[in-house]
N, C-alpha and C. Protein backbone atom coordinates (compact mmCIF):
# COMPACT_ATOMS: atom_id res chain seq x y z
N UNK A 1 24.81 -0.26 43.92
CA UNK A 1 23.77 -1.18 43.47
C UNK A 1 22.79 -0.44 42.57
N UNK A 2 22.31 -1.14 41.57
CA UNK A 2 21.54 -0.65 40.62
C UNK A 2 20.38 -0.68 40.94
N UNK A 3 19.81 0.90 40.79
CA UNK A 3 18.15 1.40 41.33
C UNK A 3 16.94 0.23 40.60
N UNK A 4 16.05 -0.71 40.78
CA UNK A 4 15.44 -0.36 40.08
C UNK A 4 13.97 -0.22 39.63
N UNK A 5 13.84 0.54 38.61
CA UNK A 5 12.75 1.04 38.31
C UNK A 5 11.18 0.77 37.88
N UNK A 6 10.10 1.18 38.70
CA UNK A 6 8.75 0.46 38.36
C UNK A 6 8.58 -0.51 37.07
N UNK A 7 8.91 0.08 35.73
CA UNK A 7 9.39 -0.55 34.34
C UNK A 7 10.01 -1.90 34.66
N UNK A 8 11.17 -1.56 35.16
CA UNK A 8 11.95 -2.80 35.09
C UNK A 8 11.33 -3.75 35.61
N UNK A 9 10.66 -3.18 37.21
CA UNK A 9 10.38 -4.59 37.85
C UNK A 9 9.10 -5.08 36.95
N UNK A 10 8.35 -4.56 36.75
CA UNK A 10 7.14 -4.86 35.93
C UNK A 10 7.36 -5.85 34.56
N UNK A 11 8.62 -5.74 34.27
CA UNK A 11 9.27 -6.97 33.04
C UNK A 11 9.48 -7.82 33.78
N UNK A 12 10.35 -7.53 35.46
CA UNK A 12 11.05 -8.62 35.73
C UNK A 12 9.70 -10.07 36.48
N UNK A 13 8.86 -8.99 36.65
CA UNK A 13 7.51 -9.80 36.93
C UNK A 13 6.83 -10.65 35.91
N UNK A 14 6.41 -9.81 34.48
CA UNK A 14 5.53 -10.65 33.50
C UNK A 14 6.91 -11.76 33.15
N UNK A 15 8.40 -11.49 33.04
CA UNK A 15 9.23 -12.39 32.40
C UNK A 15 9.06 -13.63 33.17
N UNK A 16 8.89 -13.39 34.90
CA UNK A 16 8.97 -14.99 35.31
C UNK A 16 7.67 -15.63 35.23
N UNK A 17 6.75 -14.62 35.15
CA UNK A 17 5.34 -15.59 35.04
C UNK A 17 5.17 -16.12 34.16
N UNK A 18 5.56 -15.62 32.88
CA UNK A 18 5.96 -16.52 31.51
C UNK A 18 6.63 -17.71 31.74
N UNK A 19 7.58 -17.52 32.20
CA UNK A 19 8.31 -18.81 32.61
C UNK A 19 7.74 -20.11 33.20
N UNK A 20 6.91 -19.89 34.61
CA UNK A 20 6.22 -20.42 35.33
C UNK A 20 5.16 -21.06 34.37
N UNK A 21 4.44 -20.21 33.48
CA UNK A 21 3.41 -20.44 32.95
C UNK A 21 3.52 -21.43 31.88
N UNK A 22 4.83 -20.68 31.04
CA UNK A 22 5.53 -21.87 29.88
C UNK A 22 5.25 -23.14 30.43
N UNK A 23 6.11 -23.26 31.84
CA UNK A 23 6.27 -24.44 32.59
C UNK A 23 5.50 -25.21 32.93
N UNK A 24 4.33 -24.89 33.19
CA UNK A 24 3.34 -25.16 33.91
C UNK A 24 2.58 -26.04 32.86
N UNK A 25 2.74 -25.19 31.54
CA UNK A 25 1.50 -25.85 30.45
C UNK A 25 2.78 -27.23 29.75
N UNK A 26 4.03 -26.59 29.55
CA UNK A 26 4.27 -28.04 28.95
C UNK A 26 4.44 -29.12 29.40
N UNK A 27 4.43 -29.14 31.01
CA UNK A 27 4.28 -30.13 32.20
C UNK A 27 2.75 -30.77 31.90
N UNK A 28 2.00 -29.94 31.78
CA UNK A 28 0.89 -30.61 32.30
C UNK A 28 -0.06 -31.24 30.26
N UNK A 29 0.67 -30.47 29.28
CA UNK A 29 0.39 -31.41 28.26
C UNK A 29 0.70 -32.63 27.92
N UNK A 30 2.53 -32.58 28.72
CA UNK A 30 3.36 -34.08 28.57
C UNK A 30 2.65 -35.33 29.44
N UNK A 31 2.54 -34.30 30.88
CA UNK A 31 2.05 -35.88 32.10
C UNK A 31 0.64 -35.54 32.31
N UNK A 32 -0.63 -34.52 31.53
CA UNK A 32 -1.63 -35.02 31.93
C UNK A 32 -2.84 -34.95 30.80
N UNK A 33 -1.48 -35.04 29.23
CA UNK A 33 -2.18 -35.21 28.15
C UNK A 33 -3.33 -34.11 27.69
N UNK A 34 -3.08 -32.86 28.68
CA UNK A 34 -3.67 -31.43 28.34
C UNK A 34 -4.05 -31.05 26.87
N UNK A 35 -4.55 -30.92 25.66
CA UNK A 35 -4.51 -29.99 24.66
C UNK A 35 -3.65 -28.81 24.49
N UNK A 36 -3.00 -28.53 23.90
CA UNK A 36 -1.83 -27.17 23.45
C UNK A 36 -3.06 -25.92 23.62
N UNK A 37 -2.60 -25.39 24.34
CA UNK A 37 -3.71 -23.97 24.93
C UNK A 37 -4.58 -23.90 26.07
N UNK A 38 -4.28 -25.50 26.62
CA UNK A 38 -5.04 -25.68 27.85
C UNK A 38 -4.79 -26.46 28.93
N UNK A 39 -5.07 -26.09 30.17
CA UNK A 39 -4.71 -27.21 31.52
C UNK A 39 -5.46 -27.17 31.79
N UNK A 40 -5.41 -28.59 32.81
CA UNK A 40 -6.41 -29.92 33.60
C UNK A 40 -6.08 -29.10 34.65
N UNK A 41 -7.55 -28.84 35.21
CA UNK A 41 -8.35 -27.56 36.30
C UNK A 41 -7.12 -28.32 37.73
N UNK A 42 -6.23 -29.16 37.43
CA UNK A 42 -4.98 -29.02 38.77
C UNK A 42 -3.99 -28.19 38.08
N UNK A 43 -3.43 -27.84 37.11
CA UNK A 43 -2.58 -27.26 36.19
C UNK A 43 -2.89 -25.80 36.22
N UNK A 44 -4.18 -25.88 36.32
CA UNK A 44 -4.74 -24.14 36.30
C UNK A 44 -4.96 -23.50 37.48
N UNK A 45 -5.39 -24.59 38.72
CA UNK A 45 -5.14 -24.27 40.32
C UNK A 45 -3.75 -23.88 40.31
N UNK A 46 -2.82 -24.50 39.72
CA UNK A 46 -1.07 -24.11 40.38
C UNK A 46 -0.76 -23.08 39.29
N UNK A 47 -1.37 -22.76 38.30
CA UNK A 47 -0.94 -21.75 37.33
C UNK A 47 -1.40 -20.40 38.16
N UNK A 48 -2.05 -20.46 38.43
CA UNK A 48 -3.08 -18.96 38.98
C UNK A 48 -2.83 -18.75 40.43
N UNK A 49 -2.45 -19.75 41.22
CA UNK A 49 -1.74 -19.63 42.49
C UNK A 49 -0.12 -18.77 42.28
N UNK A 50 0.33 -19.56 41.47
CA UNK A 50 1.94 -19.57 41.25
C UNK A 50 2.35 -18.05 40.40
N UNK A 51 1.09 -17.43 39.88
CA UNK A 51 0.75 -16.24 39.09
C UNK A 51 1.14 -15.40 40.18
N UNK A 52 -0.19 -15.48 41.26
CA UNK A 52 -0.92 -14.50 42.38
C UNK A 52 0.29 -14.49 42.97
N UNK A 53 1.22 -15.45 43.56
CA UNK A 53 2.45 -15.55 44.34
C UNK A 53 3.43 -14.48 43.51
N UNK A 54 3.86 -14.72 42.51
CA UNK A 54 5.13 -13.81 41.68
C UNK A 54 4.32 -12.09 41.69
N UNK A 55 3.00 -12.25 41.83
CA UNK A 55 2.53 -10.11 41.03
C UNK A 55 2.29 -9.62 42.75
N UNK A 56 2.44 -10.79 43.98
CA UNK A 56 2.53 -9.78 45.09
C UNK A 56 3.46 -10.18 46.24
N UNK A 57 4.44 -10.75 45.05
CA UNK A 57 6.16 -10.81 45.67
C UNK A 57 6.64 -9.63 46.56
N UNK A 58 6.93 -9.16 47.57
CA UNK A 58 7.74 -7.98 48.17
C UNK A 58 8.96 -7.50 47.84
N UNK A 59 9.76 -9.11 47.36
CA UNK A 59 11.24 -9.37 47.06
C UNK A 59 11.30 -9.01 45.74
N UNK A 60 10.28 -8.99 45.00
CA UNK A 60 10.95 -9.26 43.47
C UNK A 60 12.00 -8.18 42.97
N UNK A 61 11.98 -7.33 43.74
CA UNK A 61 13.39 -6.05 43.24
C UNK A 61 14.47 -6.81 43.28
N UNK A 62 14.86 -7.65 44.36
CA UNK A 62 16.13 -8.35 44.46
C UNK A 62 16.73 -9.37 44.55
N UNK A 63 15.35 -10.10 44.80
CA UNK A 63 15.49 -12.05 44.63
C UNK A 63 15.78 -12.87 42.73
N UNK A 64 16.24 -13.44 42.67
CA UNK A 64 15.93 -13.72 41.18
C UNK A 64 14.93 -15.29 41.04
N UNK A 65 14.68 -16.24 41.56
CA UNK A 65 13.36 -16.81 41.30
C UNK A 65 13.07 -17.27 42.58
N UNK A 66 11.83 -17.81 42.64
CA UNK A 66 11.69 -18.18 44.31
C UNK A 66 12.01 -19.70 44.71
N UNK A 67 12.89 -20.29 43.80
CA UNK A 67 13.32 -21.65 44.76
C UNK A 67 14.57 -20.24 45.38
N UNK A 68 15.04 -19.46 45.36
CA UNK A 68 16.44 -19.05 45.70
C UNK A 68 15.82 -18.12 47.06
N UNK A 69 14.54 -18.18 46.96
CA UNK A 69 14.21 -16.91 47.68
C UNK A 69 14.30 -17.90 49.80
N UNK A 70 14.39 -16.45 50.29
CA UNK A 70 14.73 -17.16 52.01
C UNK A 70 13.51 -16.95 52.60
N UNK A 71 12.41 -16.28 51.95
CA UNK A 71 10.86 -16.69 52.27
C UNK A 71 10.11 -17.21 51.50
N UNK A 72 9.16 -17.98 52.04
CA UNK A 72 8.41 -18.82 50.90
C UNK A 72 7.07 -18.92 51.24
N UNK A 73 6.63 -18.43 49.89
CA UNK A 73 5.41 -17.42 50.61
C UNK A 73 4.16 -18.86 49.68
N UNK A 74 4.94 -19.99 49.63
CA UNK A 74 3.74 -21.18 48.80
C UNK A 74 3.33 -21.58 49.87
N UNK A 75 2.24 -22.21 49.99
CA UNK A 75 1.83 -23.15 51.06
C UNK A 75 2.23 -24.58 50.68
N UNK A 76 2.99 -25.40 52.08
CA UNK A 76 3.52 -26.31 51.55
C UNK A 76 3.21 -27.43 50.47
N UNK A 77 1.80 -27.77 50.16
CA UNK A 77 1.29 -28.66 49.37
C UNK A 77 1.47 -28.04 47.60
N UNK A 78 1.08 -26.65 47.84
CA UNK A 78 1.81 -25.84 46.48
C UNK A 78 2.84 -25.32 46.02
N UNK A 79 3.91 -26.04 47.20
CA UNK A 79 4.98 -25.31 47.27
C UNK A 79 5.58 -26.66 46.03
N UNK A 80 5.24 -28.03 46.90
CA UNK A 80 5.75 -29.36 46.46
C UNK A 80 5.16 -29.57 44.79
N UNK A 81 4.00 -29.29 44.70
CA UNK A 81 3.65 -29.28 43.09
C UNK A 81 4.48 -28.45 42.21
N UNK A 82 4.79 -27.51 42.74
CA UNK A 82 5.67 -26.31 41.88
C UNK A 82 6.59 -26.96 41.61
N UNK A 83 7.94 -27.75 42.72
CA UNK A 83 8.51 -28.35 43.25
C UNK A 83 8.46 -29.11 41.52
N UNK A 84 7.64 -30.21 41.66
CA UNK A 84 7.71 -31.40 40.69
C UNK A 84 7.27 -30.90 39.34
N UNK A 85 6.54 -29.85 39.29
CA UNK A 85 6.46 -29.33 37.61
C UNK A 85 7.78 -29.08 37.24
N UNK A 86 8.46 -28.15 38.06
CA UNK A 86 10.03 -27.46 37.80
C UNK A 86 11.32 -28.54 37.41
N UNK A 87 11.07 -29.64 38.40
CA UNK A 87 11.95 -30.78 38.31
C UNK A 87 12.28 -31.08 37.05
N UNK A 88 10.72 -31.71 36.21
CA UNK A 88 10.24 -32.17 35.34
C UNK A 88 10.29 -31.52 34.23
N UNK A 89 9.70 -29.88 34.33
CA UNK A 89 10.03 -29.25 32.94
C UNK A 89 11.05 -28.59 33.03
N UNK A 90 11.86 -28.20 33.80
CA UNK A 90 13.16 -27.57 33.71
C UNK A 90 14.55 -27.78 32.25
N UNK A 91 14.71 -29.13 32.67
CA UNK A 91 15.30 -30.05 31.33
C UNK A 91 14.80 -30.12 30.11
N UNK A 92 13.40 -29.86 29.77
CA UNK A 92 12.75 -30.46 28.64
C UNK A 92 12.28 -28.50 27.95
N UNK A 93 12.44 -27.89 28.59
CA UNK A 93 12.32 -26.20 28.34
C UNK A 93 13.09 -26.00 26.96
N UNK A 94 14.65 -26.43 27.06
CA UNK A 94 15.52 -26.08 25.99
C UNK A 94 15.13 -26.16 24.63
N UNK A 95 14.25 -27.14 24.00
CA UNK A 95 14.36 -26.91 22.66
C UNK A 95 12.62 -26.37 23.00
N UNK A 96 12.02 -26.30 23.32
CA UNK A 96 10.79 -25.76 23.96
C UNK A 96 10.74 -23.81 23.57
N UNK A 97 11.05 -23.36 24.65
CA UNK A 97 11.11 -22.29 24.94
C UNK A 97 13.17 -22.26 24.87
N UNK A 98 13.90 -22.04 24.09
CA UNK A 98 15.43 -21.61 24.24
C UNK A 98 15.41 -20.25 24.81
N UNK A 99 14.89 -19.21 24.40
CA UNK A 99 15.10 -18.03 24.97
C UNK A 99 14.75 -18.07 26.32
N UNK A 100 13.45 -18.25 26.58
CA UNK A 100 13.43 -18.48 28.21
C UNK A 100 14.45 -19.42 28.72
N UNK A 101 14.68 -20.75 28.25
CA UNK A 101 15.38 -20.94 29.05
C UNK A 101 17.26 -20.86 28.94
N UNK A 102 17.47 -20.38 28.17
CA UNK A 102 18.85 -19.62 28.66
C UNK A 102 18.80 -18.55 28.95
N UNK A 103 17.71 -17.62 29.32
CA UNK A 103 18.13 -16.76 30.25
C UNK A 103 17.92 -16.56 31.76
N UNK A 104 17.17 -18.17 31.83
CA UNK A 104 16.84 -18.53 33.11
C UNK A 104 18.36 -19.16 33.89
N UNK A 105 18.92 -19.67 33.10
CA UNK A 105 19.94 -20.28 33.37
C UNK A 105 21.27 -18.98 33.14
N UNK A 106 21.17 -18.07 32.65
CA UNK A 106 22.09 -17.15 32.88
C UNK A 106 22.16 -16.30 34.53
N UNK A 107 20.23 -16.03 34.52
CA UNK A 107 20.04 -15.45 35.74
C UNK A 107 20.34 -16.01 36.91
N UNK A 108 20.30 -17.47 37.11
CA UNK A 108 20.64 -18.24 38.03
C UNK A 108 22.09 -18.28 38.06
N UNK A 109 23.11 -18.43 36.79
CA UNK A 109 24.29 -18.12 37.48
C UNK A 109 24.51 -17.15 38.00
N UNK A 110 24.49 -16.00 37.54
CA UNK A 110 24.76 -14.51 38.10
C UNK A 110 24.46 -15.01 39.31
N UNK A 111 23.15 -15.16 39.83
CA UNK A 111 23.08 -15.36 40.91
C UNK A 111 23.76 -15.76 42.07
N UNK A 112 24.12 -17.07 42.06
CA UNK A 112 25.12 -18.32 42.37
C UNK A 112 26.28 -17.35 42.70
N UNK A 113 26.61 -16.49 41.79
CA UNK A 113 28.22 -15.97 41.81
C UNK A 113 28.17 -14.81 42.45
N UNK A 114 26.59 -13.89 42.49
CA UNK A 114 26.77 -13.21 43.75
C UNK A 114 27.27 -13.26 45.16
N UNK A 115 25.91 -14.69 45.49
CA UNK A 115 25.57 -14.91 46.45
C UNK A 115 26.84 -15.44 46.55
N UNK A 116 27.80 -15.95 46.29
CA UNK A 116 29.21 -16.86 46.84
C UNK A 116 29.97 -15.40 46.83
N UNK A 117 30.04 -14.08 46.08
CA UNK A 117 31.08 -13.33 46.40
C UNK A 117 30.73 -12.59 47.50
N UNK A 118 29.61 -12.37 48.17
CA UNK A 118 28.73 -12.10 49.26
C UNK A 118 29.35 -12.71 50.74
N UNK A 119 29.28 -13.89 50.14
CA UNK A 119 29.63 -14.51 51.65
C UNK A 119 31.46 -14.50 52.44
């Protein structure tokens, strides 16, 4: 198994908060009519929660995002908002953000094909 290193995890950290964050803002410009550069102070409660959650992850060496993860360190009411931003902007990411999101969708297969050669 591959070591890895303070560096790495430190990308593998700012890469998903980008993600989250991407997510977070084009969710909340589409359904709560936000301005481009800014969220509605519920958008910025789950941005800065959902931040604080990914920079004092334990797992992040070996989990790849936290719907996959087997602890869940949201509290359930922020777990369910995350929940419905993700639903919602997941699909609409592609012509959005393409780089993030095909490599979100690469990481998740890898994943998938671990975890099944695992078992």
């Amino acid at each position: 198994m591959k070591q890895t290193t303070p560096k790495d995890l430190a990308k593998k950290r700012a890469e998903e908060q980008l993600l989250v964050s991407e997510m977070i803002a084009l969710y909340c410009r589409r359904q709560h009519r936000a301005p481009k550069g800014s969220l509605c102070p519920e958008c910025q409660e789950l941005r800065d929660y959902a931040l604080a959650r990914i920079d004092h992850c334990p797992f992040m060496e070996t989990k790849t995002f936290c719907s996959a993860c087997k602890v869940h360190c949201y509290k359930p009411a922020m777990r369910e908002q995350i929940r419905t931003v993700m639903r919602w902007a997941g699909p609409r990411m592609l012509p959005v953000h393409p780089v993030l999101s095909i490599r979100h969708v690469i990481v998740t297969i890898r994943a998938k094909r671990k975890a099944g050669a695992e078992k």
